[in-house]
PDB file of N, CA and C in Angstrom:
ATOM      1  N   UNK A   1       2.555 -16.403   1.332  1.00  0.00           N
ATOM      2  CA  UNK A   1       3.786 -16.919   1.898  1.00  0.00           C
ATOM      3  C   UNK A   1       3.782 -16.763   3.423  1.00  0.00           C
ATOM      4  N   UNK A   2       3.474 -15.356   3.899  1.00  0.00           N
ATOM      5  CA  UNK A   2       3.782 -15.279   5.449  1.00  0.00           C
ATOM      6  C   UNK A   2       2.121 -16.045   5.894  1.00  0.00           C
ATOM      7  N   UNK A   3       1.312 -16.553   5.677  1.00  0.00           N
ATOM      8  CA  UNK A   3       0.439 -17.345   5.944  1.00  0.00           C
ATOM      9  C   UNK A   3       1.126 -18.847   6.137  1.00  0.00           C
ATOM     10  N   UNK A   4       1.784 -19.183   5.304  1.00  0.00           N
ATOM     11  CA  UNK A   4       2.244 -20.100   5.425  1.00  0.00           C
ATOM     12  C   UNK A   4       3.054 -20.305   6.671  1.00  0.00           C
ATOM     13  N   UNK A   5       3.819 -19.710   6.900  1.00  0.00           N
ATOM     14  CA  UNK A   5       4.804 -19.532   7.698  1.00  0.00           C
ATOM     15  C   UNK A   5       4.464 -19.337   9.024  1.00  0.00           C
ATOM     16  N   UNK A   6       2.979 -18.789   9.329  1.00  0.00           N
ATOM     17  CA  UNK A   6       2.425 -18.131  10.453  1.00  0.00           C
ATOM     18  C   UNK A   6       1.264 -19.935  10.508  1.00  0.00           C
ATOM     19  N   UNK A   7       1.212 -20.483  10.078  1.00  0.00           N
ATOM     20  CA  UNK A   7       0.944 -21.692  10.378  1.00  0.00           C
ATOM     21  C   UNK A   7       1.420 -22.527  11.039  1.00  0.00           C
ATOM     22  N   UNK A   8       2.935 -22.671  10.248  1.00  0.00           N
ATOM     23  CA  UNK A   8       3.626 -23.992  10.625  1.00  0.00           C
ATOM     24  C   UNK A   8       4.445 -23.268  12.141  1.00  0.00           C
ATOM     25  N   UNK A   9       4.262 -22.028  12.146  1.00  0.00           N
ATOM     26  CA  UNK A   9       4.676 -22.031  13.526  1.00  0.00           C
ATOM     27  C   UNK A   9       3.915 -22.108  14.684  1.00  0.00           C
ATOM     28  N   UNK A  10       2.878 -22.075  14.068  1.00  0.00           N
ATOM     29  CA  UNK A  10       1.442 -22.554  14.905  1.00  0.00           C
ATOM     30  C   UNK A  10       1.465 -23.899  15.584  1.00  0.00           C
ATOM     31  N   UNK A  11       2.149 -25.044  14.840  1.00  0.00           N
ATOM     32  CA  UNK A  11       1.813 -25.809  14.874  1.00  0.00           C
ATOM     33  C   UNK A  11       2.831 -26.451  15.724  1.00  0.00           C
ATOM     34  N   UNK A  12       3.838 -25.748  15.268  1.00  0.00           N
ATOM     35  CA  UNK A  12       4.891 -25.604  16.354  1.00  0.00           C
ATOM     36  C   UNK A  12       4.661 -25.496  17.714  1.00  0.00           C
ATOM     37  N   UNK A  13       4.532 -24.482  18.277  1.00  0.00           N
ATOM     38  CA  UNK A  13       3.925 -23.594  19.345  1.00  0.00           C
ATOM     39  C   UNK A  13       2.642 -24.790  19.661  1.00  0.00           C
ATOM     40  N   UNK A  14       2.253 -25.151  19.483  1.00  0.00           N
ATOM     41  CA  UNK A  14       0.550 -25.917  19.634  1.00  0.00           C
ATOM     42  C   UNK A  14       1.158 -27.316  20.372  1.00  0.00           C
ATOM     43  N   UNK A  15       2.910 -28.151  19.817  1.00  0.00           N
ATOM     44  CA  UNK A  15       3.468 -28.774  20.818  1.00  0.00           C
ATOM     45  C   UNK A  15       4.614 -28.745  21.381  1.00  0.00           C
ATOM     46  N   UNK A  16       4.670 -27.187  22.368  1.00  0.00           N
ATOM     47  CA  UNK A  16       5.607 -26.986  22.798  1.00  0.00           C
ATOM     48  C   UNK A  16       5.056 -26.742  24.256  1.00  0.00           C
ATOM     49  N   UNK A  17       5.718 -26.864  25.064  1.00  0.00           N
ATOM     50  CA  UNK A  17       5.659 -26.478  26.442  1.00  0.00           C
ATOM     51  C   UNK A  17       5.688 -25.210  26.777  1.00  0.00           C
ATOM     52  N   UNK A  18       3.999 -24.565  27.127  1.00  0.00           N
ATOM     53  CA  UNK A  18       4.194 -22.753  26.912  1.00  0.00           C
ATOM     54  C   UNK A  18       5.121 -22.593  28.549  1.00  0.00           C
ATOM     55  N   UNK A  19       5.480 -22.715  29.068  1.00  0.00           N
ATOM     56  CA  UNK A  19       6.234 -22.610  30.450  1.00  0.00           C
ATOM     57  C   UNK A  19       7.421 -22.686  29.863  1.00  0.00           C
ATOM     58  N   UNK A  20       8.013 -23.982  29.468  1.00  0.00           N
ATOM     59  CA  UNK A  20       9.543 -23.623  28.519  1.00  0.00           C
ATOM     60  C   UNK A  20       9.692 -23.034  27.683  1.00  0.00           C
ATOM     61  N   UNK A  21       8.867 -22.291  26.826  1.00  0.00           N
ATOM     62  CA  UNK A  21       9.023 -21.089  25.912  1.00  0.00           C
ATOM     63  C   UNK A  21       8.980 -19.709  26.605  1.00  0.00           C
ATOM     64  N   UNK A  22       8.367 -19.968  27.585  1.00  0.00           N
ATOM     65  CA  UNK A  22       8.514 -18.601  28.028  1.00  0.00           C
ATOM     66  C   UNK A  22      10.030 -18.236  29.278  1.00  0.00           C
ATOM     67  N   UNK A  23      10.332 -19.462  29.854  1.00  0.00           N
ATOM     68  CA  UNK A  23      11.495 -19.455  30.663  1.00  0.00           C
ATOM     69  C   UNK A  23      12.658 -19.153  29.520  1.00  0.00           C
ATOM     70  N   UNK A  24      12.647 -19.721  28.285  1.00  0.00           N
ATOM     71  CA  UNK A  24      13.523 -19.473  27.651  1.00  0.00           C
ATOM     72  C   UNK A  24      13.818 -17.999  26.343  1.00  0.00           C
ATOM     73  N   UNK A  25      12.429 -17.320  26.844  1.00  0.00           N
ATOM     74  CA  UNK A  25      12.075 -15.768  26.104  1.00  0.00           C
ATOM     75  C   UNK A  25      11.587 -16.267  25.061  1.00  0.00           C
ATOM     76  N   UNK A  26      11.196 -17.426  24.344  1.00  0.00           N
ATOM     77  CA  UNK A  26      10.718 -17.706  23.150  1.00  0.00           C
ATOM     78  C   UNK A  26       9.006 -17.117  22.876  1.00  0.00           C
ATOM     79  N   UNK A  27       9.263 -16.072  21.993  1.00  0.00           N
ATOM     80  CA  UNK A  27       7.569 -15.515  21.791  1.00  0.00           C
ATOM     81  C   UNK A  27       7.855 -15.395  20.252  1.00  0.00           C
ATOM     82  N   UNK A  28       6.441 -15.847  19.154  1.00  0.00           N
ATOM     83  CA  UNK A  28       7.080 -15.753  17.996  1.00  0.00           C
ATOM     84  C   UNK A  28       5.546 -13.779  18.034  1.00  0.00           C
ATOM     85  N   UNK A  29       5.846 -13.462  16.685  1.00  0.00           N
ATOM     86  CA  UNK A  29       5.629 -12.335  15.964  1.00  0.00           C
ATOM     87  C   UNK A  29       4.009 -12.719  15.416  1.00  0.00           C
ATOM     88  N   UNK A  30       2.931 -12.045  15.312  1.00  0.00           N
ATOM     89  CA  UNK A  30       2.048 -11.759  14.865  1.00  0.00           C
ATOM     90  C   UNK A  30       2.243 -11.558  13.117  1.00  0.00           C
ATOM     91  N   UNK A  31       1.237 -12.136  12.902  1.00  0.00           N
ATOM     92  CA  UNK A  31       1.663 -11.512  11.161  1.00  0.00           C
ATOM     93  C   UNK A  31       1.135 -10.115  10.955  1.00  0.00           C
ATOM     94  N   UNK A  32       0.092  -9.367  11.721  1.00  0.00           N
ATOM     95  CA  UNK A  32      -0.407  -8.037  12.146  1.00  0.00           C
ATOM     96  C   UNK A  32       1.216  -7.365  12.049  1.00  0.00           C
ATOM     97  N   UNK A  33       1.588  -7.840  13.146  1.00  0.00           N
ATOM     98  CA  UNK A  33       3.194  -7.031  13.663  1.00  0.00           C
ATOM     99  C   UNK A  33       3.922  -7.162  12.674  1.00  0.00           C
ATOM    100  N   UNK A  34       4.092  -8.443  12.226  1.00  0.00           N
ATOM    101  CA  UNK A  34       5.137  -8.595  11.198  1.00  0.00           C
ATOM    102  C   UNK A  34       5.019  -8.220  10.041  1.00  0.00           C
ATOM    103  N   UNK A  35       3.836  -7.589   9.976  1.00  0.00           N
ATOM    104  CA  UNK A  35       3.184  -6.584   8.261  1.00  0.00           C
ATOM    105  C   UNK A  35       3.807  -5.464   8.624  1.00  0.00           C
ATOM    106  N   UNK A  36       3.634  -4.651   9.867  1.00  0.00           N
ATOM    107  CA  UNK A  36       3.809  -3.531  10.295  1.00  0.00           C
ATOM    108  C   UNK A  36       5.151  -3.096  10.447  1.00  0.00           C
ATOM    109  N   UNK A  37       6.022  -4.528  10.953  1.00  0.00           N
ATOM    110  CA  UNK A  37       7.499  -3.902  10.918  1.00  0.00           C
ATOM    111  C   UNK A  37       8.070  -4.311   9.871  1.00  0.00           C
ATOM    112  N   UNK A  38       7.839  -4.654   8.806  1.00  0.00           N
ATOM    113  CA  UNK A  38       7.968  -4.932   7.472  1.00  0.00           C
ATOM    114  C   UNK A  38       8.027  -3.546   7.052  1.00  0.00           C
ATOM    115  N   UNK A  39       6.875  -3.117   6.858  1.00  0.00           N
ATOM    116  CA  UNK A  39       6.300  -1.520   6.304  1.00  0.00           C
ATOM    117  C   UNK A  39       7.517  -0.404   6.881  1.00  0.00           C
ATOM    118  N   UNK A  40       8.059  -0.821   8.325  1.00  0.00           N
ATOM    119  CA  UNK A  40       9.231   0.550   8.417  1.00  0.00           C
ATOM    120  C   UNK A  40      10.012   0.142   7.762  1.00  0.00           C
ATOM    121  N   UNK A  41      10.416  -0.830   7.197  1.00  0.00           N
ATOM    122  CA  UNK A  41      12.035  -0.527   6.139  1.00  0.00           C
ATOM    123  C   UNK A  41      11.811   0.114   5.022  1.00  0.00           C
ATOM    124  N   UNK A  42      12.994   1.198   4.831  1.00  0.00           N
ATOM    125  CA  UNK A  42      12.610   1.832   3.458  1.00  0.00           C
ATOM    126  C   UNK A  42      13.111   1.295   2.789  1.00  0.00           C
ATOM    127  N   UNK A  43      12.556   1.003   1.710  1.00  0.00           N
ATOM    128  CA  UNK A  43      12.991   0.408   0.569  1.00  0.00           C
ATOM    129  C   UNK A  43      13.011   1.366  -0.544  1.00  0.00           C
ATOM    130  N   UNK A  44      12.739   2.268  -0.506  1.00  0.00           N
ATOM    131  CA  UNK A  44      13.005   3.361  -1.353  1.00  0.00           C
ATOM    132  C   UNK A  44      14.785   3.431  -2.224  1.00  0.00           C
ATOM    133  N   UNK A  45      15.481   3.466  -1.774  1.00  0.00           N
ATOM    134  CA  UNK A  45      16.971   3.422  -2.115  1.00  0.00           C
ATOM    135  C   UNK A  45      17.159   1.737  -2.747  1.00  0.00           C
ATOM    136  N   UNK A  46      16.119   0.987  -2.173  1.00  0.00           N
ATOM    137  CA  UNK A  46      15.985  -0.621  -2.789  1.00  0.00           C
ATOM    138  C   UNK A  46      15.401  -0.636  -4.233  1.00  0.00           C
ATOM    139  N   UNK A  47      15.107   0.213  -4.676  1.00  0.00           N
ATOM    140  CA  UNK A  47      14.165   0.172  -6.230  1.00  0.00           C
ATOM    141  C   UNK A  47      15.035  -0.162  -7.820  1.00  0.00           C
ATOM    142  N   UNK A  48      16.633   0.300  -7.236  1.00  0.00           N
ATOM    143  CA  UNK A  48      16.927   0.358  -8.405  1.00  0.00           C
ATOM    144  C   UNK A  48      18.383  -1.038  -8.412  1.00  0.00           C
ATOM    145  N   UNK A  49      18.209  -1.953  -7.119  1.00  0.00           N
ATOM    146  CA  UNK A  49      19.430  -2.882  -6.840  1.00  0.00           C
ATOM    147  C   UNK A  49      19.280  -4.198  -7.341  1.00  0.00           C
ATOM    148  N   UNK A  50      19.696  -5.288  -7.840  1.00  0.00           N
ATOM    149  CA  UNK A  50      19.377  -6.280  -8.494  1.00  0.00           C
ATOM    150  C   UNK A  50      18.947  -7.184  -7.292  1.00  0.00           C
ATOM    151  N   UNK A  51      19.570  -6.789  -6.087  1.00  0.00           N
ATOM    152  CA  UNK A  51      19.483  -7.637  -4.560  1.00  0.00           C
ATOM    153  C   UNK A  51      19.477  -6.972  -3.723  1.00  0.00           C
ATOM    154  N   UNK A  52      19.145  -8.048  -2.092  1.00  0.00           N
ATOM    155  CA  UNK A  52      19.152  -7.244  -1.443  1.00  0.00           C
ATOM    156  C   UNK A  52      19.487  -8.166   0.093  1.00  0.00           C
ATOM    157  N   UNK A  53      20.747  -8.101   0.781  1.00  0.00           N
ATOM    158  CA  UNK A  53      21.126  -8.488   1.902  1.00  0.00           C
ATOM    159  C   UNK A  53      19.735  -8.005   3.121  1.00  0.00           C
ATOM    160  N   UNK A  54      19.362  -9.278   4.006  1.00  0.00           N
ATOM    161  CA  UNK A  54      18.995  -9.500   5.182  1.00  0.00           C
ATOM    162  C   UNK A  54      19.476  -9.916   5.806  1.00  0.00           C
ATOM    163  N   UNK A  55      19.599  -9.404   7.470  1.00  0.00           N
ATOM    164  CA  UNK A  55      20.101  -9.929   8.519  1.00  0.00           C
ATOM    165  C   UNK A  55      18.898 -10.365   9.389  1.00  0.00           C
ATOM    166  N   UNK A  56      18.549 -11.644   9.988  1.00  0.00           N
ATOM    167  CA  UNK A  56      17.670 -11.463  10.659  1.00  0.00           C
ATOM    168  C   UNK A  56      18.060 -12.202  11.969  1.00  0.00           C
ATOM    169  N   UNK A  57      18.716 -11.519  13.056  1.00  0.00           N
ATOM    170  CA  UNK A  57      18.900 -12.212  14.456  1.00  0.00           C
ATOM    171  C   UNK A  57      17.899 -12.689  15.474  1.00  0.00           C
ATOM    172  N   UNK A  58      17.652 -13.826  15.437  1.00  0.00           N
ATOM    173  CA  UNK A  58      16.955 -14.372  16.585  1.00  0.00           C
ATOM    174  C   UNK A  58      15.717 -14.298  15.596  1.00  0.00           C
ATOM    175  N   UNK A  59      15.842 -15.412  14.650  1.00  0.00           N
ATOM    176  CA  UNK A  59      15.101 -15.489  13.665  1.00  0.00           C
ATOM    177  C   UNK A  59      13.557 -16.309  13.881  1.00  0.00           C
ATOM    178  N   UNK A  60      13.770 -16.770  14.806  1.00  0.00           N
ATOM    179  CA  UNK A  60      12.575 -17.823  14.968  1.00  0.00           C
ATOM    180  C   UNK A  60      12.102 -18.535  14.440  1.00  0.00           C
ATOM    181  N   UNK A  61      10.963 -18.653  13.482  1.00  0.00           N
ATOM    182  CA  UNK A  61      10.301 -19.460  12.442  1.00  0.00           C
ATOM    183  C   UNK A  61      10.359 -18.686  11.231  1.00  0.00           C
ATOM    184  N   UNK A  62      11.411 -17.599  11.159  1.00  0.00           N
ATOM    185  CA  UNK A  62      11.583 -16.483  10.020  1.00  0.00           C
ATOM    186  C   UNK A  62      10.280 -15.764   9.645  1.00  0.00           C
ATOM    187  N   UNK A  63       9.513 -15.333  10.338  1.00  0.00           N
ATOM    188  CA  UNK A  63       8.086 -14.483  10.200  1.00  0.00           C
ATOM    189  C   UNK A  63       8.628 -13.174   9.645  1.00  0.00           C
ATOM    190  N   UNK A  64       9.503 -12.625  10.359  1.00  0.00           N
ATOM    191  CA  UNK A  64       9.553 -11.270  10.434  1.00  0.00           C
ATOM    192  C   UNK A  64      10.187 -11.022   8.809  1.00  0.00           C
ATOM    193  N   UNK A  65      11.093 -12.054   8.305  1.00  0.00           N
ATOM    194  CA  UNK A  65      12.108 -12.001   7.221  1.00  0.00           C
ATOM    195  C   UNK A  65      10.843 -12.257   6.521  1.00  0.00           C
ATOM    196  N   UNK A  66       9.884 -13.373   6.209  1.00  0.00           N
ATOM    197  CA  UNK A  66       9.193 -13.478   5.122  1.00  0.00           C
ATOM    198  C   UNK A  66       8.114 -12.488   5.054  1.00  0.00           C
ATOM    199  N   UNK A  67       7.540 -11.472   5.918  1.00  0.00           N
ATOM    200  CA  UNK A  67       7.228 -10.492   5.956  1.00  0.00           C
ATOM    201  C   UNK A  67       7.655  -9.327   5.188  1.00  0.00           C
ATOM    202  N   UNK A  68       8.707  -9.373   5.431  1.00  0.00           N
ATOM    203  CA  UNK A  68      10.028  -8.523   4.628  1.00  0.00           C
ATOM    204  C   UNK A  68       9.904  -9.154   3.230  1.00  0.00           C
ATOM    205  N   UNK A  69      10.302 -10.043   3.203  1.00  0.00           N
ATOM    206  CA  UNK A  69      10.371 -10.675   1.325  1.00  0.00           C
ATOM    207  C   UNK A  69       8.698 -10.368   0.798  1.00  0.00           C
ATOM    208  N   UNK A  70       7.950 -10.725   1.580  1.00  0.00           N
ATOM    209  CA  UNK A  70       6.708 -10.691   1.126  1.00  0.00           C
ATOM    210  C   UNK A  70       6.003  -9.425   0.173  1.00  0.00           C
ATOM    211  N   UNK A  71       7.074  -8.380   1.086  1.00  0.00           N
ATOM    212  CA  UNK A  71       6.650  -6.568   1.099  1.00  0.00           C
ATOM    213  C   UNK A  71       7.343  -6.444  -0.536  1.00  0.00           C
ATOM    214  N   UNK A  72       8.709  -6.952  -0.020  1.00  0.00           N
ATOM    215  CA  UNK A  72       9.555  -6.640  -1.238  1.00  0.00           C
ATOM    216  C   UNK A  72       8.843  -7.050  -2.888  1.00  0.00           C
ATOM    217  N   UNK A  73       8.480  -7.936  -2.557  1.00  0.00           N
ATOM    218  CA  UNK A  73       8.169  -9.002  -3.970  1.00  0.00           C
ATOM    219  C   UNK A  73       6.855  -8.710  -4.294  1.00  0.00           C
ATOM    220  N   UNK A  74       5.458  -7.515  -3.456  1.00  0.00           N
ATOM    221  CA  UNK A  74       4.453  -7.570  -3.914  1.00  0.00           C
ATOM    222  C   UNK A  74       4.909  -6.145  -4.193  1.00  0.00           C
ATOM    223  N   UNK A  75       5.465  -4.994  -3.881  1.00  0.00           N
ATOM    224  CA  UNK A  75       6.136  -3.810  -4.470  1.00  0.00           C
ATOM    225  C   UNK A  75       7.186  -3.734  -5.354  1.00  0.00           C
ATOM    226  N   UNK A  76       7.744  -5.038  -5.839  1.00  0.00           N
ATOM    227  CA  UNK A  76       8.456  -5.418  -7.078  1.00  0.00           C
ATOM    228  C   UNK A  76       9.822  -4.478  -6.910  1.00  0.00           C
ATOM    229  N   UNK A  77      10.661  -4.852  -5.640  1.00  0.00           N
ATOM    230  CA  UNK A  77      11.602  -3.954  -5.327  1.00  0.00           C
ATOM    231  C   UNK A  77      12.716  -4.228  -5.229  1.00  0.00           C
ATOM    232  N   UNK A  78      13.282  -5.516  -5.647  1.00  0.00           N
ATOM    233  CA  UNK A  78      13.978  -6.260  -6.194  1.00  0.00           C
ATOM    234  C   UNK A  78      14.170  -7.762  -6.750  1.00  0.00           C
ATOM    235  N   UNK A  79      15.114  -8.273  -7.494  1.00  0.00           N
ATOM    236  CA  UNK A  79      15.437  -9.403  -8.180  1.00  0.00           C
ATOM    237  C   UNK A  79      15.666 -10.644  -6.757  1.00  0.00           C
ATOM    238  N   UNK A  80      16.621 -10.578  -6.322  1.00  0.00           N
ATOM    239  CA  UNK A  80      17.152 -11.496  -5.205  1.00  0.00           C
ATOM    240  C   UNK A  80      17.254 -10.772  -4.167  1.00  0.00           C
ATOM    241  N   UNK A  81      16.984 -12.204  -3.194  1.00  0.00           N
ATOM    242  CA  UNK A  81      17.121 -11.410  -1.647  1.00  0.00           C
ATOM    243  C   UNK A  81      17.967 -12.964  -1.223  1.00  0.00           C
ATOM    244  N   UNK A  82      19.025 -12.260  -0.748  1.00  0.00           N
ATOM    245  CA  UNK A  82      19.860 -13.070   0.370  1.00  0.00           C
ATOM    246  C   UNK A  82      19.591 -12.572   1.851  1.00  0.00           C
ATOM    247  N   UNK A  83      19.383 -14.307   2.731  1.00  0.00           N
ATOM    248  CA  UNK A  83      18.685 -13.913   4.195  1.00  0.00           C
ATOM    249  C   UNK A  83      19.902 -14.666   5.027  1.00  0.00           C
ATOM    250  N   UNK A  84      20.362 -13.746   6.440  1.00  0.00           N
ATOM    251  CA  UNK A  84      21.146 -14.932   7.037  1.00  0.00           C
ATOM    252  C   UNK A  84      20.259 -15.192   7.951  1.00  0.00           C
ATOM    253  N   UNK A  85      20.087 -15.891   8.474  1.00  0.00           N
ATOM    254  CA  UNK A  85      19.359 -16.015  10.341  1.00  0.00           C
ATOM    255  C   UNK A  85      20.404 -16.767  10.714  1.00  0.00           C
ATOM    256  N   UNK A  86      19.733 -16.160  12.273  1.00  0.00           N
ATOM    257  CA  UNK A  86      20.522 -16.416  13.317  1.00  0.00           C
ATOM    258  C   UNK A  86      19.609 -16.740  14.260  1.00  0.00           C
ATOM    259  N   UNK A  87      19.623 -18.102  14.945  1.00  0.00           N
ATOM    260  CA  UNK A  87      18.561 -18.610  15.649  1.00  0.00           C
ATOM    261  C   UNK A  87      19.464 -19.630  16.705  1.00  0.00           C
ATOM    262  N   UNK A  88      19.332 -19.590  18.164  1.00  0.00           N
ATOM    263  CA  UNK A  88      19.910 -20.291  19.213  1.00  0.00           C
ATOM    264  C   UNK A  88      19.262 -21.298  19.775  1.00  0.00           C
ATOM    265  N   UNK A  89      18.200 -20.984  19.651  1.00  0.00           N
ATOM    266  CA  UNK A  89      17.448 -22.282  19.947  1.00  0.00           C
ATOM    267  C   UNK A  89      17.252 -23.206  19.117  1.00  0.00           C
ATOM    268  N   UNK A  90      17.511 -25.025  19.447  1.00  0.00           N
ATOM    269  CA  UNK A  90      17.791 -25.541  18.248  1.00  0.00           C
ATOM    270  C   UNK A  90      16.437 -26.398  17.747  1.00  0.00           C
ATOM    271  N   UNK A  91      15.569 -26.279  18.818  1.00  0.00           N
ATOM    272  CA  UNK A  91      14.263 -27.033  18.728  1.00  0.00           C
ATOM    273  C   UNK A  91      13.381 -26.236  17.620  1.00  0.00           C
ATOM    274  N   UNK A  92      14.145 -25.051  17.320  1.00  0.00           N
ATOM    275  CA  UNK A  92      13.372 -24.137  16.091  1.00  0.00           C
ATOM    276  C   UNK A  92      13.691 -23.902  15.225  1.00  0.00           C
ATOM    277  N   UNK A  93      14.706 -24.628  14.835  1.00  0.00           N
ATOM    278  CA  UNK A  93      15.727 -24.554  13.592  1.00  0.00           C
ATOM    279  C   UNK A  93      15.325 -25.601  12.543  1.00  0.00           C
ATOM    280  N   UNK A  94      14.343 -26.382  12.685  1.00  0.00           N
ATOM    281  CA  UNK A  94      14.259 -27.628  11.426  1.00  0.00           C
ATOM    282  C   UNK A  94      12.672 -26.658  11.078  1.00  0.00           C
ATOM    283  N   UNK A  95      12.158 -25.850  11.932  1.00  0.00           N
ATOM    284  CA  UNK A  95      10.407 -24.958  11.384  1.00  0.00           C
ATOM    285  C   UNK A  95      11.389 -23.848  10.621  1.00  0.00           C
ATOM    286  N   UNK A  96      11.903 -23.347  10.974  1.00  0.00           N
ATOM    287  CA  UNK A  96      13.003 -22.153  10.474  1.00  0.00           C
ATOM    288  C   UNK A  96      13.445 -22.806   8.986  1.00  0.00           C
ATOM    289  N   UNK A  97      14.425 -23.882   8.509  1.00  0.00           N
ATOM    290  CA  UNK A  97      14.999 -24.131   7.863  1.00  0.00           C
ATOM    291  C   UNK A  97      13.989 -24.598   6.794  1.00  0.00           C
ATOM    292  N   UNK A  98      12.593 -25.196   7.038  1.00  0.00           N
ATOM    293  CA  UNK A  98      11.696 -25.966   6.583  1.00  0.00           C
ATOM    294  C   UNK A  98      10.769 -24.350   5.535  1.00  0.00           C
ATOM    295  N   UNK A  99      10.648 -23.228   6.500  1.00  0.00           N
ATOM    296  CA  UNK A  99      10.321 -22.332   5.982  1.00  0.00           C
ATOM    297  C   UNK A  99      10.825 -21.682   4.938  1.00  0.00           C
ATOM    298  N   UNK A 100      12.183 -21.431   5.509  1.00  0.00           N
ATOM    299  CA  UNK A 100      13.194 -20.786   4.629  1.00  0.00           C
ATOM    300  C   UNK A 100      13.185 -21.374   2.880  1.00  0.00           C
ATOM    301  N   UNK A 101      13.254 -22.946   3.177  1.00  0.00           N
ATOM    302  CA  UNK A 101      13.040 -23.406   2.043  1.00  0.00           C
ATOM    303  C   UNK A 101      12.010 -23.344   1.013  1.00  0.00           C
ATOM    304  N   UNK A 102      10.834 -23.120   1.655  1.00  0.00           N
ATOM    305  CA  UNK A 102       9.072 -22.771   1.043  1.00  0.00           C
ATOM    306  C   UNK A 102       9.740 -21.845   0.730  1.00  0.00           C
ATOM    307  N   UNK A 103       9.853 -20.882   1.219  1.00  0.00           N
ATOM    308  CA  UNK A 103       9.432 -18.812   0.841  1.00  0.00           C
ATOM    309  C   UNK A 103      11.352 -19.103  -0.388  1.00  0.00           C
ATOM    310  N   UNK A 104      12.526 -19.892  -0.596  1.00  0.00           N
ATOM    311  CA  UNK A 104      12.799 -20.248  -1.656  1.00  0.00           C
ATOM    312  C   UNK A 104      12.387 -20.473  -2.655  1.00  0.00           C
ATOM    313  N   UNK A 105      11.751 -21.784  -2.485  1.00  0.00           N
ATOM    314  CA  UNK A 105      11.065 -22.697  -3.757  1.00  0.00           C
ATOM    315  C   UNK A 105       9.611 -22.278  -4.228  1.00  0.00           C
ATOM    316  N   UNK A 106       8.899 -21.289  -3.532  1.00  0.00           N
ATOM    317  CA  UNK A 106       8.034 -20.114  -3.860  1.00  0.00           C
ATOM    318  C   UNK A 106       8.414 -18.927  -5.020  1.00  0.00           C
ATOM    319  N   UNK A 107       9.744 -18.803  -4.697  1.00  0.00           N
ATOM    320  CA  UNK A 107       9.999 -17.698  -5.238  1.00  0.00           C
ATOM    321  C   UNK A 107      10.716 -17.783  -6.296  1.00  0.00           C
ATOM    322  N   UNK A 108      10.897 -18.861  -6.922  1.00  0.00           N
ATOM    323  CA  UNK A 108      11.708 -19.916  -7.623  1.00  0.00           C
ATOM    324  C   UNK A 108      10.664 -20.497  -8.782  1.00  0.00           C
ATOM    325  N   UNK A 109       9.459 -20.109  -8.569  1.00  0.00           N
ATOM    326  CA  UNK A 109       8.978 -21.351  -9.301  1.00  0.00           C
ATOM    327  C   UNK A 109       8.015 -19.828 -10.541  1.00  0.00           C
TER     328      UNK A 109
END
């Protein structure tokens, strides 16, 4: 899943203007990083909940969240996960929404 995801933002990024991404703070997440800050949430107190609320601000191409689901669902640590993002930039919101829907209909099937 976060392969997936670490693609299409590739591809993203591949036609974007690196000067306007960077005037505008836009840097996306490593999937290295995004394994790693995955790994600090405890999920320990998560083992026994049918779900599990995410917040993810300044969501980007949702790396960091499907990182997170990724962790959850190969340690079998809960049933459902509800995600909100929150993303301001709007040129990244149809890779965001496009994702969101995969790492859904992934998890769905």
């Amino acid at each position: 899943m976060l392969k997936h995801i670490i693609e299409s933002t590739l591809k993203y990024i591949e036609n974007q203007n690196k000067t306007e991404r960077k005037k505008i703070g836009q840097f996306f997440t490593s999937k290295e990083t995004a394994r790693y800050m995955a790994s600090l949430f405890d999920v320990t107190k998560l083992r026994n909940n049918s779900s599990v609320n995410i917040l993810d601000p300044g969501a980007g191409s949702g790396i960091l969240s499907a990182a997170l689901i990724e962790r959850l669902e190969n340690e079998c640590i809960t049933r459902k996960v509800y995600i909100t993002c929150y993303e301001n930039n709007p040129n990244i919101i149809p890779i965001l929404t496009k994702n969101l829907e995969f790492i859904k209909k992934k998890n769905h099937a």
